[in-house]
Protein backbone atom coordinates (compact mmCIF):
# COMPACT_ATOMS: atom_id res chain seq x y z
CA UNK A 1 27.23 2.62 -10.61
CA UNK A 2 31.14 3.21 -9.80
CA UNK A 3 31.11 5.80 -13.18
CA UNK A 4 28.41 7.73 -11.91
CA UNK A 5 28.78 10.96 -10.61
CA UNK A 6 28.53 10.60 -6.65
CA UNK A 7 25.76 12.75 -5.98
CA UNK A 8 23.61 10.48 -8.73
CA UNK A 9 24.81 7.75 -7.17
CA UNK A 10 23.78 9.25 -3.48
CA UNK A 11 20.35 10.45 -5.03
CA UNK A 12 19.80 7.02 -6.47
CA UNK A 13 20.64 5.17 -3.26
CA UNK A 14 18.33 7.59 -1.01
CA UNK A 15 15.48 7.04 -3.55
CA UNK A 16 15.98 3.19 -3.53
CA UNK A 17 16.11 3.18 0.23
CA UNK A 18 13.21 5.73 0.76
CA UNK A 19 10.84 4.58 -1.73
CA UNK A 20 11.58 1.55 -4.19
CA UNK A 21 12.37 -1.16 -2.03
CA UNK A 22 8.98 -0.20 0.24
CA UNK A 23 7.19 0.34 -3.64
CA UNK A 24 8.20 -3.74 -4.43
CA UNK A 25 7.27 -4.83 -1.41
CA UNK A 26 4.23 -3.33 -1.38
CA UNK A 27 3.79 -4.49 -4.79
CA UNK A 28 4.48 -7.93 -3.48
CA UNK A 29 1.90 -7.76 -0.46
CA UNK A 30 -0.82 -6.70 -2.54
CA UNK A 31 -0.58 -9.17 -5.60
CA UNK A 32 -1.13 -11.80 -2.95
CA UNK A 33 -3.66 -10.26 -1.72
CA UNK A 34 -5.37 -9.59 -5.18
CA UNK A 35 -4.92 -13.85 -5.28
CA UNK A 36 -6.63 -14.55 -2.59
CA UNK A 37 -8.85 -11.78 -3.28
CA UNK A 38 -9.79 -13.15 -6.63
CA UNK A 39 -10.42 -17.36 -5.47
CA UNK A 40 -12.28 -16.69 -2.19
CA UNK A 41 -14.76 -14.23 -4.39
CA UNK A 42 -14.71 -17.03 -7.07
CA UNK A 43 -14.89 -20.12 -4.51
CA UNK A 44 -17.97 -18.86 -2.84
CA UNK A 45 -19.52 -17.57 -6.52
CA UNK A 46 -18.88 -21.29 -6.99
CA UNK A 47 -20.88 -22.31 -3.81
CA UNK A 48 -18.33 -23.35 -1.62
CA UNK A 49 -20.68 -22.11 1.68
CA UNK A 50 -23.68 -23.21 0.01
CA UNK A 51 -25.94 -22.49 -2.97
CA UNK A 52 -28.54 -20.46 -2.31
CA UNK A 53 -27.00 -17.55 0.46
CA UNK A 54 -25.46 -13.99 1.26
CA UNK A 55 -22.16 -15.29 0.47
CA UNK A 56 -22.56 -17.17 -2.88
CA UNK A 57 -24.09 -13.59 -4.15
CA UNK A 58 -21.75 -11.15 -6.11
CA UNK A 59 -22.37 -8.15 -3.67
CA UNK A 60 -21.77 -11.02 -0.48
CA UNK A 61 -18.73 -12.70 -2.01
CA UNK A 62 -16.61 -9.92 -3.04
CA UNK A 63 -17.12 -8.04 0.44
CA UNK A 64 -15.57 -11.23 1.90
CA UNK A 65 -13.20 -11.87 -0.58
CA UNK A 66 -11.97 -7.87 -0.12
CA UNK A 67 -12.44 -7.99 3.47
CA UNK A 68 -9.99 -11.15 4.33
CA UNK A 69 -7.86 -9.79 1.23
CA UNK A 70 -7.58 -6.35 3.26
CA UNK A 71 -6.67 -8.42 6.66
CA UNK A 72 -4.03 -10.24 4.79
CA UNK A 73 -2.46 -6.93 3.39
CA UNK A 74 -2.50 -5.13 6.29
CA UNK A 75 -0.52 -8.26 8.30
CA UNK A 76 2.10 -8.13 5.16
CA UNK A 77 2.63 -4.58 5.52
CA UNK A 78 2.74 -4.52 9.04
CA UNK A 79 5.17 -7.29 8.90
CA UNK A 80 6.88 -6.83 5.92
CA UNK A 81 6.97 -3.87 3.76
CA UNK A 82 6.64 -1.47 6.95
CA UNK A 83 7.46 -3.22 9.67
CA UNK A 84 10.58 -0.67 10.52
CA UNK A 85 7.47 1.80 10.95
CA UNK A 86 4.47 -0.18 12.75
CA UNK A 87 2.72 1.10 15.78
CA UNK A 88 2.29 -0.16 18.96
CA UNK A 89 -0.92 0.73 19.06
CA UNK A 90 -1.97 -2.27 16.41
CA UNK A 91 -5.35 -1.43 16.85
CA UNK A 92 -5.48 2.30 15.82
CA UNK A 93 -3.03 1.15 13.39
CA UNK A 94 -5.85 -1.16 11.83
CA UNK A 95 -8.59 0.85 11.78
CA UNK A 96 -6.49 3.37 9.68
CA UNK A 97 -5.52 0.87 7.60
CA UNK A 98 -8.79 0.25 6.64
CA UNK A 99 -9.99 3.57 6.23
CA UNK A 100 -7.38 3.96 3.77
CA UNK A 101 -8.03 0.35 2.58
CA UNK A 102 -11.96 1.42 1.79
CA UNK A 103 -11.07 4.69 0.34
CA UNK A 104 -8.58 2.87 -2.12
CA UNK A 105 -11.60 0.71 -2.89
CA UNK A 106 -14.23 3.47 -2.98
CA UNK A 107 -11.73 4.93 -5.90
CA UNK A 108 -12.11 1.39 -8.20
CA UNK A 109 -15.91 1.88 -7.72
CA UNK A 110 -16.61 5.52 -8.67
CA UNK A 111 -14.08 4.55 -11.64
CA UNK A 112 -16.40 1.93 -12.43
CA UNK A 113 -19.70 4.25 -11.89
CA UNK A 114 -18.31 6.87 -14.49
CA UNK A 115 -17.34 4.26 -16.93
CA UNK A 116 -20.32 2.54 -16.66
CA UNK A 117 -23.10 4.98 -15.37
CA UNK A 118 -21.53 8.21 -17.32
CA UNK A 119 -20.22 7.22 -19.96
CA UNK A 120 -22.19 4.04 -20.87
CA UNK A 121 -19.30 1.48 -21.47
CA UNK A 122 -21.34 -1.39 -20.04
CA UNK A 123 -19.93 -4.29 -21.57
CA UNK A 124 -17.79 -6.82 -19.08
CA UNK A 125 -14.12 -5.61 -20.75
CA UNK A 126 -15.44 -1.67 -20.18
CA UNK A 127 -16.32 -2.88 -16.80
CA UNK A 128 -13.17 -4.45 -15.75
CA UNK A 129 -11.00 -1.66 -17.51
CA UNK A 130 -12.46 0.69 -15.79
CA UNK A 131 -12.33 -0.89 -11.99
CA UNK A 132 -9.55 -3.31 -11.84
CA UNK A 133 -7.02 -1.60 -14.55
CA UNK A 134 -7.72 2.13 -14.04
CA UNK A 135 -9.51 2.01 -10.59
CA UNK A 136 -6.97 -0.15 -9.26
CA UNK A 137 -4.34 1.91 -9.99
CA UNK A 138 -5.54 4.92 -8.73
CA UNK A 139 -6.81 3.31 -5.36
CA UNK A 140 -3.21 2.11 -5.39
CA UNK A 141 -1.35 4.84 -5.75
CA UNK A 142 -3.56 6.35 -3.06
CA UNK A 143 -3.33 3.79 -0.87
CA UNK A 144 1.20 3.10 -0.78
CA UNK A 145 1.01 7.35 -0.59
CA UNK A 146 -1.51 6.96 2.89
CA UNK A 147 0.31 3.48 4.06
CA UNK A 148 3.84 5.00 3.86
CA UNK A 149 3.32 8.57 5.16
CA UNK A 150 -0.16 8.47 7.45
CA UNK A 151 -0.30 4.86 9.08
CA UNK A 152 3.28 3.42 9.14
CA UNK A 153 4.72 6.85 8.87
CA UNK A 154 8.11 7.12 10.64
CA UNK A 155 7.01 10.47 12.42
CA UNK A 156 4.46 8.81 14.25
CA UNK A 157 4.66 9.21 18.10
CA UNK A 158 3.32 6.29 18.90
CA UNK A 159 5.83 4.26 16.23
CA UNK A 160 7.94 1.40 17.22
CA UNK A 161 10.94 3.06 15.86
CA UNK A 162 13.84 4.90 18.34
CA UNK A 163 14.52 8.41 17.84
CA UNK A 164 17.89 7.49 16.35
CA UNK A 165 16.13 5.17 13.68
CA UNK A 166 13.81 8.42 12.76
CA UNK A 167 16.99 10.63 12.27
CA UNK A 168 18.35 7.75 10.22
CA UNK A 169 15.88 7.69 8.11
CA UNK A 170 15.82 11.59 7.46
CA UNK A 171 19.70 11.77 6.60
CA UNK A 172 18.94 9.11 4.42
CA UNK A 173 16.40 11.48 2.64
CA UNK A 174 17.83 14.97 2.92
CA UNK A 175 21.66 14.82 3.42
CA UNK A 176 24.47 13.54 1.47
CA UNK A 177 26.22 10.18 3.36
CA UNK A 178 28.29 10.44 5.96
CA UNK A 179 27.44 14.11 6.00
CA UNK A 180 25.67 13.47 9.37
CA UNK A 181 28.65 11.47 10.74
CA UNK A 182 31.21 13.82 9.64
CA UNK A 183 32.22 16.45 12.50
CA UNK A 184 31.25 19.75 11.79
CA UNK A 185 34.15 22.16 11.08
CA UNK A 186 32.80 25.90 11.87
CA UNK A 187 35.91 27.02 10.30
CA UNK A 188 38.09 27.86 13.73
């Protein structure tokens, strides 16, 4: 990066620091939580409560399997991917989470109703394309945008962050380096 230009270098270091490294780790969080996801929906398909209840069914499993999957991925992000941003109040900060959480989900299903319903793909591959390729990715995308701006967004009064991290973080998007820390010279 040394031959770069610096203001492509500065560009590429805000973007890093403002969006990639929360993008991986948010990446990160939610492949484990499509894991565990996936085997508890499969374990209790498989009977391990029983054979013959709610929670063997396919309806009964996966809202289990998506419901401790969305608890897991909200502790990660709290923790992990945003936890320069997290709330003190951890229980508003939950119940957002989870209304972003089902809307990212409600996405992969009406993907799935217009593939399936709509168009008539009906066969399993159609299916999954639809919901866990296409859906997933837009219920995704939707949920990092709500995560990183609505419920761990830095602006947020009630935010664990100081003031000064806040002001850190918006030099780090909209000025140059060291711009901030340089004194101002009003040309006297």
């Amino acid at each position: 990066m040394s031959h770069m230009p610096a203001s492509v270098r500065s560009a590429l270091e805000r973007l890093w620091h403002g969006v990639i490294t929360y993008a991986l780790k948010f990446g990160v969080v939610g492949l484990v939580g499509l894991v565990i996801d996936v085997a508890v929906f499969n374990l209790l398909r498989l009977g391990l409560l029983g054979d013959d209840g709610w929670a063997q069914s396919a309806l009964g499993a996966k809202t289990i399997s998506t419901s401790i999957a969305i608890v897991f991925n909200w502790l990660g992000n709290r923790y992990w991917t945003f936890r320069k941003h997290r709330r003190r109040n951890y229980l508003r900060e939950f119940a957002e989470y989870l209304i972003v959480s089902l809307g990212g989900m409600a996405i992969a299903l009406i993907c799935l109703w217009v593939s399936h319903h709509v168009l008539g793909f009906t066969s399993l591959l159609a299916d999954n394309i639809a919901s866990n390729v296409i859906g997933l990715g837009l219920g995704t995308l939707f949920r990092f945008a709500l995560y990183r701006w609505w419920v761990f967004g830095h602006h947020r009064a009630d935010g664990l962050s100081e003031l000064a991290r806040v002001e850190e973080a918006e030099r780090a998007l909209f000025e140059e380096p060291g711009e901030a820390t340089a004194p101002a010279s009003d040309g006297r």
